[in-house]
Protein backbone atom coordinates (compact mmCIF):
# COMPACT_ATOMS: atom_id res chain seq x y z
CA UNK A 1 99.48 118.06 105.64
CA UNK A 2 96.98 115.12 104.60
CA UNK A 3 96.65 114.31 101.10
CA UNK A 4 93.63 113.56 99.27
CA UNK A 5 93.18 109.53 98.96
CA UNK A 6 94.31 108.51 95.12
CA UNK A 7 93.12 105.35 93.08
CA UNK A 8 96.66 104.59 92.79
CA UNK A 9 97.03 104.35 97.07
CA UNK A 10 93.71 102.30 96.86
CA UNK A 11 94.88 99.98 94.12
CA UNK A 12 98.27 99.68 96.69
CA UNK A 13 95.43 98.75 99.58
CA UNK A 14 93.50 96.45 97.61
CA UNK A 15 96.15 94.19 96.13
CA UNK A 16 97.62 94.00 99.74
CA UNK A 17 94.52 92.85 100.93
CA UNK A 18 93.74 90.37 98.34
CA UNK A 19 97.16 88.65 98.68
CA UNK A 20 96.26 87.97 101.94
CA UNK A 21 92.39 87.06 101.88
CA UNK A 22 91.87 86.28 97.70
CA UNK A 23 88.47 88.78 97.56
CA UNK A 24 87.01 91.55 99.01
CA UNK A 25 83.54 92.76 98.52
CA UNK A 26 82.92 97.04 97.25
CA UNK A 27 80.97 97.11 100.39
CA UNK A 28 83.51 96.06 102.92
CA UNK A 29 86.37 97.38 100.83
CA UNK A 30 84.48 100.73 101.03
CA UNK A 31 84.62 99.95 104.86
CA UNK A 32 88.15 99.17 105.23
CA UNK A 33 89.65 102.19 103.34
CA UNK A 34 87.65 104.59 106.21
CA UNK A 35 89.05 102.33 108.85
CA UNK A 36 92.52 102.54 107.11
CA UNK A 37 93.42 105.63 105.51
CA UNK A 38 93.20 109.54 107.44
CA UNK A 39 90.89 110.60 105.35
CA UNK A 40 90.70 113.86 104.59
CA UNK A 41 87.94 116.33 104.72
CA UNK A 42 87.51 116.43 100.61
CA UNK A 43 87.53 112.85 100.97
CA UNK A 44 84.80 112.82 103.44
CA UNK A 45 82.68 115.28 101.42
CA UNK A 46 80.11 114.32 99.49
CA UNK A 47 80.40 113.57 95.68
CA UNK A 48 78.23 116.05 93.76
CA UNK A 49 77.69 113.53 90.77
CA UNK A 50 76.49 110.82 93.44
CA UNK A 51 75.09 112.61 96.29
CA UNK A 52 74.53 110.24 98.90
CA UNK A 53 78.63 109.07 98.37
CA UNK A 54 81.58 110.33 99.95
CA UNK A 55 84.43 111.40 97.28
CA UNK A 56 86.23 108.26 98.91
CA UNK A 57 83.52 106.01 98.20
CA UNK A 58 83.18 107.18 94.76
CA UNK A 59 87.27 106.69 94.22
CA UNK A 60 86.72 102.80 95.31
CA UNK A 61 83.69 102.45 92.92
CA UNK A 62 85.93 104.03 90.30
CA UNK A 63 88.33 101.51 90.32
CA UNK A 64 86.28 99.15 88.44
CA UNK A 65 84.79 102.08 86.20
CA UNK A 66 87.91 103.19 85.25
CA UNK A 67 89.50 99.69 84.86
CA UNK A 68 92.67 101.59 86.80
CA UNK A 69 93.64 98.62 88.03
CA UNK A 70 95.81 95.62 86.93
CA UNK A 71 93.12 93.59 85.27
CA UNK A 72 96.41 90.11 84.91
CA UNK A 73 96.22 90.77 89.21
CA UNK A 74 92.35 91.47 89.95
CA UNK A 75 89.14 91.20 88.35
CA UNK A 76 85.90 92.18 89.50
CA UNK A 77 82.21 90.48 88.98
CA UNK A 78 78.92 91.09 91.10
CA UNK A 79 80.96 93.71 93.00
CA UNK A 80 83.84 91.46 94.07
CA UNK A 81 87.25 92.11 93.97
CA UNK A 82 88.83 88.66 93.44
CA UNK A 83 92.58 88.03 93.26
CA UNK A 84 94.38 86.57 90.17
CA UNK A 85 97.66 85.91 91.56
């Protein structure tokens, strides 16, 4: 059974991918998580608070709302995910 994609498993993605390329932008991180993950059908629904969102898209936006993620490792500015490592 498919779980529902978690900030933690998108923190995971993201800090893989910036080891490897230094920054990412929301947009094409956004892009890379449906190209990545089996999404499942909550995640592909659309976020009542943000209507024209999926739940997965709101999750990657989240990361930088909730500051979830290890702010020594990443930052983010002008919706860029830049590595600190």
């Amino acid at each position: 059974m498919k779980e529902n994609i978690t900030e933690q498993s998108l923190i995971d993605f993201l800090t893989a991918i910036l080891r490897v390329e230094g920054e990412i932008t929301l947009y094409d991180f956004k892009k890379r998580v449906a190209e990545s993950f089996e999404l499942t059908e909550y995640d592909m629904s659309f976020s009542k608070t943000r209507p024209n969102e999926r739940m997965y898209e709101q999750r990657c936006r989240n990361l930088n709302c909730h500051r979830n993620f290890p702010s020594n490792l990443i930052s983010y500015e002008n919706q860029v995910f830049k590595s600190r490592f």
